[in-house]
Structures are given as C-alpha cells and as structure tokens.
C-alpha atoms as a PDB file:
ATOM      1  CA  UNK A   1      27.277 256.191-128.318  1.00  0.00           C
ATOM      2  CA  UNK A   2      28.251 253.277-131.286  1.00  0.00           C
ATOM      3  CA  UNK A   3      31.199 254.163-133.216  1.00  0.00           C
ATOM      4  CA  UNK A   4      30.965 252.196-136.485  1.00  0.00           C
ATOM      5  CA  UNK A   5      33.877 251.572-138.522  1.00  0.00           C
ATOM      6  CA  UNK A   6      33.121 252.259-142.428  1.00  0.00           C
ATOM      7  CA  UNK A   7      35.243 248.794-143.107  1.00  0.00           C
ATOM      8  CA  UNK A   8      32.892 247.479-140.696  1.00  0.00           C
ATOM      9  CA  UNK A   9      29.552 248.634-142.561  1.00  0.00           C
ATOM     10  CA  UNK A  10      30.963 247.580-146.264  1.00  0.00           C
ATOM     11  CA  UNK A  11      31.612 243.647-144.929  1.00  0.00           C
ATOM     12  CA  UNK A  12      28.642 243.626-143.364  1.00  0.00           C
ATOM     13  CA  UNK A  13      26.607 244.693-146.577  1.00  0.00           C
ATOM     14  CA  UNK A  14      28.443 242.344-148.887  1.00  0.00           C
ATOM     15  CA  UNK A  15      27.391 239.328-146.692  1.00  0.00           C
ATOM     16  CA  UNK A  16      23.492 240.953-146.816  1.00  0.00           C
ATOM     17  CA  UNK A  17      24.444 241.181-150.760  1.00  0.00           C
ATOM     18  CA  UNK A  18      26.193 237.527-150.335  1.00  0.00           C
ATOM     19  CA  UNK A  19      23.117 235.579-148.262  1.00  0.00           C
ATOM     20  CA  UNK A  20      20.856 237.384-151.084  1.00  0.00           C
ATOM     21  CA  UNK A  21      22.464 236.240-153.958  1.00  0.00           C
ATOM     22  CA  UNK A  22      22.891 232.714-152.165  1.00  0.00           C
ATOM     23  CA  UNK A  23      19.490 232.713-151.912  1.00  0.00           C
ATOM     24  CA  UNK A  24      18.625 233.967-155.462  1.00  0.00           C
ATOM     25  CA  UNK A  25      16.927 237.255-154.655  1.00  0.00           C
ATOM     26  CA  UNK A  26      19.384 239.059-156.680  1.00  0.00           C
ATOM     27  CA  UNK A  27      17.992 240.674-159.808  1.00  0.00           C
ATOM     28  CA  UNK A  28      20.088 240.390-163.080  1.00  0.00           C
ATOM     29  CA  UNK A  29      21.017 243.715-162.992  1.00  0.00           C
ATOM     30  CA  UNK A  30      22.669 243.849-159.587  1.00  0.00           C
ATOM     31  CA  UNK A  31      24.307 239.978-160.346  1.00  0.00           C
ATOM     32  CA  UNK A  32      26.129 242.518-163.327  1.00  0.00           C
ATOM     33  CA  UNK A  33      27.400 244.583-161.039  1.00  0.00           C
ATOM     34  CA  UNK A  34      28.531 241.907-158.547  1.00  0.00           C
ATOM     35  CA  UNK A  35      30.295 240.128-160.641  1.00  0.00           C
ATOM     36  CA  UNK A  36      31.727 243.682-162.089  1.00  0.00           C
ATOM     37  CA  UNK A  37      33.142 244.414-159.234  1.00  0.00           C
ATOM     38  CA  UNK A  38      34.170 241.554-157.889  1.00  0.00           C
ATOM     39  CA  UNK A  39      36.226 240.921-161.741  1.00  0.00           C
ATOM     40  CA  UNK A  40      38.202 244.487-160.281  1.00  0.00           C
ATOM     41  CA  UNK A  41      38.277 243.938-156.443  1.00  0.00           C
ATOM     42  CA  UNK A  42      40.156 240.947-154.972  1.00  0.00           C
ATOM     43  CA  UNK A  43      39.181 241.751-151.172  1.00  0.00           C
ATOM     44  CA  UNK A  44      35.574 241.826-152.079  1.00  0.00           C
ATOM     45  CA  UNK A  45      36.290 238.550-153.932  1.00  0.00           C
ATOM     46  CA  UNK A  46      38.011 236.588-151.133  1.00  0.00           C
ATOM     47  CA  UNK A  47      35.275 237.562-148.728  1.00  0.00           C
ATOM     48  CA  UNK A  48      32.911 236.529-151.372  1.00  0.00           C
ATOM     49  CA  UNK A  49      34.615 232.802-151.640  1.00  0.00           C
ATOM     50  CA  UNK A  50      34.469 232.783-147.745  1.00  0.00           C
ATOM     51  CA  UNK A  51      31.407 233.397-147.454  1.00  0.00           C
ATOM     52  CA  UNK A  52      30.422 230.758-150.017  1.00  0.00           C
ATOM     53  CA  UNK A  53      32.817 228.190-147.908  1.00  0.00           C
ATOM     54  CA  UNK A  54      30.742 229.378-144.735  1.00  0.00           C
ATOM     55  CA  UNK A  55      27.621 228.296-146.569  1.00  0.00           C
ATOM     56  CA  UNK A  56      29.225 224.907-147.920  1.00  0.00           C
ATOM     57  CA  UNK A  57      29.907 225.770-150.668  1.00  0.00           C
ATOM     58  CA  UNK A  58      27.865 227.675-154.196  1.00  0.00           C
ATOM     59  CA  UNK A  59      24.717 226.022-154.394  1.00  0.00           C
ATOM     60  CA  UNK A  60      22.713 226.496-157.851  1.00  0.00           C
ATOM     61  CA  UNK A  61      19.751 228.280-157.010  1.00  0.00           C
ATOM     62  CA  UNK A  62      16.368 229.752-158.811  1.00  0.00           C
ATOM     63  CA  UNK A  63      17.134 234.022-159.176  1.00  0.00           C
ATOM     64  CA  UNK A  64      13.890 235.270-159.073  1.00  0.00           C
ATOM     65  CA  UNK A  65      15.188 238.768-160.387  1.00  0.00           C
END
C-alpha cells in the first residue's frame, strides 16, 4: 500500500498548476487566484520562483484562457 503525504500531493499540484501556467493554459480566472494566493503565501511563492528557475526562467507566453 502507497502512503502519500498531503505536503507531498499540494507540491506536486502547484508544479501541474506551474507547467500549465508556463505553458499558458491557465484561464484568467484561475491566473486571479494564483496570483491571490501566491500575494498571501510565501512557500507557495518560493516554489513558484523555483520552478520558474527550473524552466529558465518566465517566458512570455500566449494564455489561451
């Protein structure tokens, strides 16, 4: 049996949310609440900016939301 820790779940669904914002399939309404939350959440936003470093750096891209 796979014992999954919650912290474990939550980074891996902000670098889903991360790769498909990088990729501009976020819609407007969830880029809101990304950047909400990441205004309020300094963890969130440093794993944000290392993901972005990962990636070289924040590309400008087309959001198709």
């Amino acid at each position: 049996m796979n014992s999954h820790n919650g912290l474990d779940c939550e980074e891996l669904l902000l670098d889903v949310v991360c790769y498909e914002k990088s990729c501009g399939r976020l819609s407007p309404e969830m880029e809101y609440l990304l950047a909400g939350h990441l205004d309020k959440c300094p963890s969130c936003r440093d794993r944000v900016l290392f993901f972005q470093r990962v990636l070289g750096g924040e590309k400008p891209v087309r959001n198709f939301g």
